[in-house]
Protein backbone atom coordinates (compact mmCIF):
# COMPACT_ATOMS: atom_id res chain seq x y z
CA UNK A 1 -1.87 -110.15 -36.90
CA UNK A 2 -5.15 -111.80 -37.92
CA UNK A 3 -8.03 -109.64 -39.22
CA UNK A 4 -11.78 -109.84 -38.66
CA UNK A 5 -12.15 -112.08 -41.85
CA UNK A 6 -9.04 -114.15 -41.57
CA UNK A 7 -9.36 -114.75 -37.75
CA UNK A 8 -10.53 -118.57 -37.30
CA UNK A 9 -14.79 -119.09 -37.48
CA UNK A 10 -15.21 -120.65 -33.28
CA UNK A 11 -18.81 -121.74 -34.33
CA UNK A 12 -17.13 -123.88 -37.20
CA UNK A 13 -14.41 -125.15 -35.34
CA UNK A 14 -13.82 -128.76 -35.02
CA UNK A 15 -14.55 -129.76 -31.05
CA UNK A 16 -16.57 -132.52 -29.84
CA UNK A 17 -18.86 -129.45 -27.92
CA UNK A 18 -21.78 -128.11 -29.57
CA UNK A 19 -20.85 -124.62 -30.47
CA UNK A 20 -23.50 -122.29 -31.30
CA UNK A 21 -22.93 -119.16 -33.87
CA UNK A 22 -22.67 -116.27 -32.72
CA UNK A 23 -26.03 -113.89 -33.23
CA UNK A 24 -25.64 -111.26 -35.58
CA UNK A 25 -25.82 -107.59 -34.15
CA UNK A 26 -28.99 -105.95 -33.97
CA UNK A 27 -29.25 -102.25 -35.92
CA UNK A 28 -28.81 -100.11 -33.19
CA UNK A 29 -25.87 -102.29 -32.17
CA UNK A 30 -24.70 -102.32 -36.06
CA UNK A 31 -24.25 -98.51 -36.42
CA UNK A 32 -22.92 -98.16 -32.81
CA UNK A 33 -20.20 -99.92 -34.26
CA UNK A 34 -19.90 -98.04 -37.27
CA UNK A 35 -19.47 -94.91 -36.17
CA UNK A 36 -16.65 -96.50 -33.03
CA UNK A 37 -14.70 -98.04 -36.26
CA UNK A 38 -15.01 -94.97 -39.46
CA UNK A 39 -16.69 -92.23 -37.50
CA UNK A 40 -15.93 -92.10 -33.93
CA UNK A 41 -18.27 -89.32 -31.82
CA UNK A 42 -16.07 -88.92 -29.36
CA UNK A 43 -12.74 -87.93 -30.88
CA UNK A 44 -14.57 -86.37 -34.12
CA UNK A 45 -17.11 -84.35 -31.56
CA UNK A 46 -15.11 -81.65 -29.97
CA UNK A 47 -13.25 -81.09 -32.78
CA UNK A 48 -16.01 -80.57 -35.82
CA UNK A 49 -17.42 -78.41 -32.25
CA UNK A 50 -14.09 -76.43 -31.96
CA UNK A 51 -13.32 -76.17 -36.15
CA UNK A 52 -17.22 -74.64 -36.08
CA UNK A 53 -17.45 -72.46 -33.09
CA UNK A 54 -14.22 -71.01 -34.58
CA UNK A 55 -15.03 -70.05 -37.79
CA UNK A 56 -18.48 -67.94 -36.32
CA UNK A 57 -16.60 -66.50 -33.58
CA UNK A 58 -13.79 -65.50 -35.97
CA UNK A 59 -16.14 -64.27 -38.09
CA UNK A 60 -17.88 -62.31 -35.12
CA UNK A 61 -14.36 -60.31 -34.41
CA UNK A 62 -13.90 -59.76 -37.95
CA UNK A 63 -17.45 -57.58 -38.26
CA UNK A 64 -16.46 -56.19 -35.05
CA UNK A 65 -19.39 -57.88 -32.69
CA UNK A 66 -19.91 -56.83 -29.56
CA UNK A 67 -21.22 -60.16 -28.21
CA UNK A 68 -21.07 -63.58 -28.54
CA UNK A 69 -22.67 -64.99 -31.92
CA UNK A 70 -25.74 -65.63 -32.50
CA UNK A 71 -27.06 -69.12 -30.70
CA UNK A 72 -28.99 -70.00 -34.36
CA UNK A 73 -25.25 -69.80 -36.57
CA UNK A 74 -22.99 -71.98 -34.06
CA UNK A 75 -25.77 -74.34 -33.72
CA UNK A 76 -25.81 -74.46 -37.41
CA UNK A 77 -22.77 -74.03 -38.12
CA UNK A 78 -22.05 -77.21 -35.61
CA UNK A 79 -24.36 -79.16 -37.42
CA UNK A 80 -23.88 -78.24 -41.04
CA UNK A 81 -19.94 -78.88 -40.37
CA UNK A 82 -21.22 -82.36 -38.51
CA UNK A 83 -23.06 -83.72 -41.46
CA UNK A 84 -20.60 -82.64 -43.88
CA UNK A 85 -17.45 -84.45 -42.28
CA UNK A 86 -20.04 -87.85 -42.00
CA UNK A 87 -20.79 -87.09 -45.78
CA UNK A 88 -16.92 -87.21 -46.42
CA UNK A 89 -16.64 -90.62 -44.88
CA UNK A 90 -19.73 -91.96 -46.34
CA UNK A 91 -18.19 -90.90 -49.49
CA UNK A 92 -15.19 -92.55 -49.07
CA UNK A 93 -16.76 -95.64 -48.21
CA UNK A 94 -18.67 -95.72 -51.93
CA UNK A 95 -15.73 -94.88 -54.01
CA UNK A 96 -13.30 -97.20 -52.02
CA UNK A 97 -15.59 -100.36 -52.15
CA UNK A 98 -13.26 -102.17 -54.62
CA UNK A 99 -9.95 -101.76 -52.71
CA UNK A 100 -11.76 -102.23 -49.35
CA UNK A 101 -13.23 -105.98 -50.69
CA UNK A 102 -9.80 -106.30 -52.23
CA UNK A 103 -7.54 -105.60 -49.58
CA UNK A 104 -9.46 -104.42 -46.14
CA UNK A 105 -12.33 -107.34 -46.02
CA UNK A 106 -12.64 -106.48 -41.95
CA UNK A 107 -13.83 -102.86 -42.55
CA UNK A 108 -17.90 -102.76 -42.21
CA UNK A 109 -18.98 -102.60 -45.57
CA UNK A 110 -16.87 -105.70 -46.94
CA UNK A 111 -17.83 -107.68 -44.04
CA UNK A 112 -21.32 -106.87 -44.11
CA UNK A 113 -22.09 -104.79 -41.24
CA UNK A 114 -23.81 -102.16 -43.33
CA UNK A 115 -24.83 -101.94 -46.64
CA UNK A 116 -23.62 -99.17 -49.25
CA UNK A 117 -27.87 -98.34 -49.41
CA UNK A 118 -27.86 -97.73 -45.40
CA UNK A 119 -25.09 -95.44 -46.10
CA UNK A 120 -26.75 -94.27 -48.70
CA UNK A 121 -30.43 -93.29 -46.82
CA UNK A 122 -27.83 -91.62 -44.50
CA UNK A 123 -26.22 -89.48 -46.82
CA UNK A 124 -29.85 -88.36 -47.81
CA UNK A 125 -30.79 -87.95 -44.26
CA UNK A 126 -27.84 -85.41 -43.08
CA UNK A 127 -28.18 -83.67 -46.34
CA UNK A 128 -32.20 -82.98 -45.70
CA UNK A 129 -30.87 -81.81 -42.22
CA UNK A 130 -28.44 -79.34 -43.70
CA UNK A 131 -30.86 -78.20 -45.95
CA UNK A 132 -33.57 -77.49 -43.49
CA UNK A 133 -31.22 -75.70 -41.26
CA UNK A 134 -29.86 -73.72 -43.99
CA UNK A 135 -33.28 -72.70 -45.26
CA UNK A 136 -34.10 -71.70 -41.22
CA UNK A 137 -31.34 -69.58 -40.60
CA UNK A 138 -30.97 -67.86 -44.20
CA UNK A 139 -32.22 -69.07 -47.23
CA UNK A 140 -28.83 -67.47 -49.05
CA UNK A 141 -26.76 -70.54 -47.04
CA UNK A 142 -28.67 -72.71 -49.82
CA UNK A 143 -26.09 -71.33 -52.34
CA UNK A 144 -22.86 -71.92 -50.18
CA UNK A 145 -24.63 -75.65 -49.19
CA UNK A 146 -25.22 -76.68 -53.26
CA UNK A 147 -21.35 -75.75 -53.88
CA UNK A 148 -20.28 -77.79 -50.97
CA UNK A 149 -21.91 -80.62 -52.46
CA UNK A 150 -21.28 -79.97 -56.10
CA UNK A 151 -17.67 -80.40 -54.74
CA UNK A 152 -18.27 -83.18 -52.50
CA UNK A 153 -20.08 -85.40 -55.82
CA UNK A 154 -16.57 -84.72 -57.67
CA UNK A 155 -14.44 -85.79 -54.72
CA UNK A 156 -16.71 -89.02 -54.95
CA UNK A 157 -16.23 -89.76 -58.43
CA UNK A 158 -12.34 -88.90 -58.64
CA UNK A 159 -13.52 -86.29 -61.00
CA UNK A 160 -13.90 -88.47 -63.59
CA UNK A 161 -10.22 -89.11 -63.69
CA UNK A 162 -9.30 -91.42 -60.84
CA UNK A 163 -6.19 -93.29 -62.32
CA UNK A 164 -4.52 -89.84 -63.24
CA UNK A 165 -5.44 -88.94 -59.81
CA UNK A 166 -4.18 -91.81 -57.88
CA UNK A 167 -0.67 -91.52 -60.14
CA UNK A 168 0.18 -87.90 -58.87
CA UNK A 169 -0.53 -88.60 -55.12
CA UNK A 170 0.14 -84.73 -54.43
CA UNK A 171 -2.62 -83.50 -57.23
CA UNK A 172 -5.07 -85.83 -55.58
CA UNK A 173 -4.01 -84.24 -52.02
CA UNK A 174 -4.47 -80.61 -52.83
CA UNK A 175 -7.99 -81.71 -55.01
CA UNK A 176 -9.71 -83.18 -52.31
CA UNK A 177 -8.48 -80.99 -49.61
CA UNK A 178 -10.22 -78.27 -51.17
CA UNK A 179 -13.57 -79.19 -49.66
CA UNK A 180 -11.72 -77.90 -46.25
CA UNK A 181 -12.45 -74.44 -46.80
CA UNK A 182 -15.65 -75.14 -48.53
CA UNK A 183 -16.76 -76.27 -45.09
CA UNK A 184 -15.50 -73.67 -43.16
CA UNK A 185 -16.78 -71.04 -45.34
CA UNK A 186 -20.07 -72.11 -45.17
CA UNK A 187 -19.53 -72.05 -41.30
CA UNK A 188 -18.67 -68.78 -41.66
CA UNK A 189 -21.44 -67.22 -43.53
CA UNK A 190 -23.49 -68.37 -40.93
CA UNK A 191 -22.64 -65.40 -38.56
CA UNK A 192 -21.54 -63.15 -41.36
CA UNK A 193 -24.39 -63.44 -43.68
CA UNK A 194 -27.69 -62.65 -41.60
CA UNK A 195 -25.28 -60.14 -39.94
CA UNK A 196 -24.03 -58.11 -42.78
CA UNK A 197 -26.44 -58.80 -45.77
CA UNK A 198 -24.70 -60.94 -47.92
CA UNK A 199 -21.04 -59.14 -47.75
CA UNK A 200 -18.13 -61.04 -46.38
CA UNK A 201 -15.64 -59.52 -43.80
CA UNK A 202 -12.61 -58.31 -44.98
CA UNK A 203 -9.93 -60.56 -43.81
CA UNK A 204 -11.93 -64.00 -44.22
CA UNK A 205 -9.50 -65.16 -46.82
CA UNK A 206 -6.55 -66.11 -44.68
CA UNK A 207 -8.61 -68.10 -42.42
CA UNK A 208 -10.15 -70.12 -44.86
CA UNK A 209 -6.41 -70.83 -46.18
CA UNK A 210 -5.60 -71.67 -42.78
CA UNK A 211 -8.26 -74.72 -43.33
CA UNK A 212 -6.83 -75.70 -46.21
CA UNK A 213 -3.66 -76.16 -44.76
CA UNK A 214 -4.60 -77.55 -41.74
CA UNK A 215 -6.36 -80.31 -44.11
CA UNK A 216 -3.46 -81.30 -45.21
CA UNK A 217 -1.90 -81.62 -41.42
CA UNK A 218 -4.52 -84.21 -40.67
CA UNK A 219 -4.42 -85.87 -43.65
CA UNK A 220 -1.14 -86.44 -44.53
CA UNK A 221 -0.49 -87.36 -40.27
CA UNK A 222 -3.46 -89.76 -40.31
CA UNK A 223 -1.37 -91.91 -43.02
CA UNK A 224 2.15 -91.56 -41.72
CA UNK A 225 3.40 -95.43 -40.62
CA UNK A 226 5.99 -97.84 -39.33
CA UNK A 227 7.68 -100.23 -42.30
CA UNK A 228 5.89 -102.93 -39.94
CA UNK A 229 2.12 -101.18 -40.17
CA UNK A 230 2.13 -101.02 -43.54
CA UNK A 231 -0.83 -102.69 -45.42
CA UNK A 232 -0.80 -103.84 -48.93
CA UNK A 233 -3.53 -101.92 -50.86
CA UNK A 234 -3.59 -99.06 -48.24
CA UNK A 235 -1.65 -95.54 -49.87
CA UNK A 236 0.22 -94.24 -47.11
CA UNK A 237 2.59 -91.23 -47.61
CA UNK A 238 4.99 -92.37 -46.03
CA UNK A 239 5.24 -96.11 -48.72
CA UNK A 240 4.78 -93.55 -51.59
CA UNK A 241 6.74 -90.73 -50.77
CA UNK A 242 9.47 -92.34 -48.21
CA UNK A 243 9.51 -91.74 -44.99
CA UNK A 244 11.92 -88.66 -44.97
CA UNK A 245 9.83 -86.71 -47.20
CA UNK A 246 6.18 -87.85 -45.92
CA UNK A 247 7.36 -86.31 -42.71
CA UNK A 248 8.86 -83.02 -44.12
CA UNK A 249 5.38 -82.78 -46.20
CA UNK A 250 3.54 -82.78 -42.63
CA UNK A 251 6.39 -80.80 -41.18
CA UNK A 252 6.00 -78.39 -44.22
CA UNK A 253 2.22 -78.63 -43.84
CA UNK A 254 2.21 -77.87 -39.91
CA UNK A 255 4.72 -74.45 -40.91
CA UNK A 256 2.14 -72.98 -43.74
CA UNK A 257 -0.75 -73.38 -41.17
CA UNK A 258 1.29 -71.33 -39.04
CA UNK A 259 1.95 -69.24 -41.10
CA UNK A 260 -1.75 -68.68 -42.43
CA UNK A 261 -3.03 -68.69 -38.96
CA UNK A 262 -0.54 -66.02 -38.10
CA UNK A 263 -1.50 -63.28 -40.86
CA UNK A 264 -5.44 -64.76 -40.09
CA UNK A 265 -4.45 -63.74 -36.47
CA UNK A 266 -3.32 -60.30 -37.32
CA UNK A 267 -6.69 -59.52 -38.75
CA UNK A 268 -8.17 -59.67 -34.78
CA UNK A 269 -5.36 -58.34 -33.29
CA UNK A 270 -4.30 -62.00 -31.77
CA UNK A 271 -1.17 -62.74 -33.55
CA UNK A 272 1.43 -63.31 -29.95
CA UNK A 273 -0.71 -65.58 -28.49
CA UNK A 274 -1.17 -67.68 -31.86
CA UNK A 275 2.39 -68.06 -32.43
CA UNK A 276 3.07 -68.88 -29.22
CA UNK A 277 1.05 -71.58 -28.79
CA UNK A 278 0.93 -73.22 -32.07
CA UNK A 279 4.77 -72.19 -32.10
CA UNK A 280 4.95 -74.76 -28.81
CA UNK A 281 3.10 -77.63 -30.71
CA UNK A 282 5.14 -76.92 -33.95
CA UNK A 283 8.19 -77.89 -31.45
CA UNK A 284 6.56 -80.66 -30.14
CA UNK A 285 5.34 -82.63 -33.44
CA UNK A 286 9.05 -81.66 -34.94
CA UNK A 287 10.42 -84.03 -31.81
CA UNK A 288 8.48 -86.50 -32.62
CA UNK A 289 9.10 -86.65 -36.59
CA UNK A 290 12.72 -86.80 -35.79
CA UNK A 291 12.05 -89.48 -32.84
CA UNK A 292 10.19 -91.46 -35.96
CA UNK A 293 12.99 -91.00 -38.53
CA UNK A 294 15.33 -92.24 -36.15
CA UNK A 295 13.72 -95.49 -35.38
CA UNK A 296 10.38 -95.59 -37.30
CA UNK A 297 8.84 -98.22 -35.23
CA UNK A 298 5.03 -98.64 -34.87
CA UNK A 299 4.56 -97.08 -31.15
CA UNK A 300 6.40 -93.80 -32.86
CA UNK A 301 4.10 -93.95 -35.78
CA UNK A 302 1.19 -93.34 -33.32
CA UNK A 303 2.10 -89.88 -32.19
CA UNK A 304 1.17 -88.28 -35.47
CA UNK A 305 -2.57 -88.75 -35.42
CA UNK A 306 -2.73 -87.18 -32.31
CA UNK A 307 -1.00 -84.40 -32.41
CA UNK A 308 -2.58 -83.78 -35.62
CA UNK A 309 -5.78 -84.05 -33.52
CA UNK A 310 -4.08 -81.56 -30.22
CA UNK A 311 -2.71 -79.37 -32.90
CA UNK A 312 -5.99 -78.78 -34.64
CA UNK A 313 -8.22 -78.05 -31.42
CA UNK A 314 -5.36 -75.34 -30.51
CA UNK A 315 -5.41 -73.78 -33.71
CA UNK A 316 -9.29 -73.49 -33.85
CA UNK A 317 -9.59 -72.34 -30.22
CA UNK A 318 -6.44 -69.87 -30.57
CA UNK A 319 -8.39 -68.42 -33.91
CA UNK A 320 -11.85 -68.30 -32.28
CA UNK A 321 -13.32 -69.07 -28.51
CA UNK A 322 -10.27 -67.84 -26.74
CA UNK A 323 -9.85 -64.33 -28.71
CA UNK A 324 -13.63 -63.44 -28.58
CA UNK A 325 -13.41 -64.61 -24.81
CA UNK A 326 -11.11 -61.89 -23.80
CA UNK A 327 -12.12 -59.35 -25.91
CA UNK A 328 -16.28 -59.68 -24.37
CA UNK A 329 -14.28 -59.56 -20.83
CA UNK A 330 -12.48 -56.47 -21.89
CA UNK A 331 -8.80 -57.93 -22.07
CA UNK A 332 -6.55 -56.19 -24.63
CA UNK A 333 -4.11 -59.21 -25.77
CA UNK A 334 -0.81 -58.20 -27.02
């Protein structure tokens, strides 16, 4: 299959026709398709919306609220968790540059689409916006905020030991998936810190592993693929590890965010419903690993993304919206 930069130049061709180049995309145009190729709105949307409005509302049942949370922490929370997920890929596209020139010319900073100082002015925009919200909703979220991105500047530079990293493909894993609860922390402390003063609810901890694990789940299913989707350059789990044990590491990563979820769940009183459904899902992406081993075609490859994706808005919703729901309408689950 031809990439962007291989495919054949029409304006260039040979043909007795005038042929006239094609005009270059203005800069609304340019970051429309930005964000469709490395950030998409609409799958990314709901669930940075459902991994935010979780981890308030969780915190909410925690302290024992009696409402929903406050409008001021989802919104910020939303947005905080927004720009920090877009800081992640603009990260990625800085310390990547080599490889992507190297071996994925078609992506938008090779090609010239956008430039690494666009990215950069963006960077600096979302992070003024986090900032500012921070400072309006509780000055204390500062603290949280600067260790977020005191982590996120070592992610960027490998910590200062990339080729170590890149040889022990589970160190590097477990390194940068630590940002996860970082993140959700911070999202959080956004109900739980104007609330209480400063002190976290008792019971936080397994949540935030919960993140962690779930990380993993999307990262290690995001780079799952058929022999024949394989890319030279491109570090999938499945061409380091083998396909047998990339799938039991998402397998394996699915079961510990279970289990997290389920002792997070027991802090809230919501720990049937949890296990049911994520119990369900666990059943579902287990089919479909052993569909793959059996005949690890492309079209089989495919299914892990997105139930990565289904799995994650479950897990957020089962931890957060749908618990608080029932408890404000006076439901008692089991």
């Amino acid at each position: 299959m031809e990439t962007p930069s291989t495919a054949p130049d029409i304006a260039t061709s040979s043909s007795s026709l005038p042929l006239l180049e094609e005009k270059p995309p203005g800069f609304a145009r340019r970051w429309w398709i930005y964000q469709r190729e490395r950030f998409p709105l609409l799958a990314h949307g709901p669930l940075i919306a459902a991994f935010s409005f979780c981890a308030v509302s969780f915190s909410a049942l925690l302290r024992g609220a009696h409402g929903w949370p406050a409008a001021g922490a989802i919104v910020v929370a939303f947005a905080n968790s927004f720009c920090a997920f877009l800081q992640l890929r603009l990260a990625d596209e800085f310390k990547d540059l080599e490889e992507d020139t190297r071996y994925r010319p078609y992506r938008p900073v090779p090609r010239g689409l956008v430039t690494l100082r666009q990215l950069g002015w963006l960077w600096a925009g979302s992070a003024l916006v986090q900032a500012s919200l921070a400072l309006w909703l509780d000055w204390r979220l500062l603290g949280w905020l600067a260790l977020t991105w005191l982590y996120l500047a070592g992610m960027s530079k490998e910590f200062f030991v990339r080729d170590w990293l890149k040889a022990r493909p589970v160190t590097y894993l477990w390194t940068h998936m630590l940002i996860m609860p970082l993140i959700d922390f911070y999202a959080t402390a956004c109900d739980w810190l104007p609330a209480l003063g400063g002190h976290a609810p008792h019971g936080l901890g397994w949540f935030v592993a919960t993140s962690f694990c779930n990380g993993i789940v999307i990262e290690i299913g995001r780079k799952l693929r058929a022999p024949e989707a394989e890319e030279i350059g491109v570090p999938t789990y499945t061409a380091q590890w083998g396909r047998p044990r990339a799938v039991a590491a998402w397998l394996g990563a699915l079961a510990a965010t279970l289990l997290c979820a389920g002792l997070a769940a027991r802090r809230i009183g919501f720990v049937t419903p949890v296990l049911c459904v994520l119990g369900v899902l666990l059943s579902l992406a287990a089919a479909a690993s052993f569909s793959f081993l059996k005949k690890p075609v492309a079209g089989r490859a495919k299914a892990f993304e997105p139930l990565a994706g289904v799995w994650t808005l479950a897990l957020y919703l089962m931890l957060g919206a749908v618990p608080l729901a029932i408890r404000l309408l006076g439901t008692n689950p089991p």
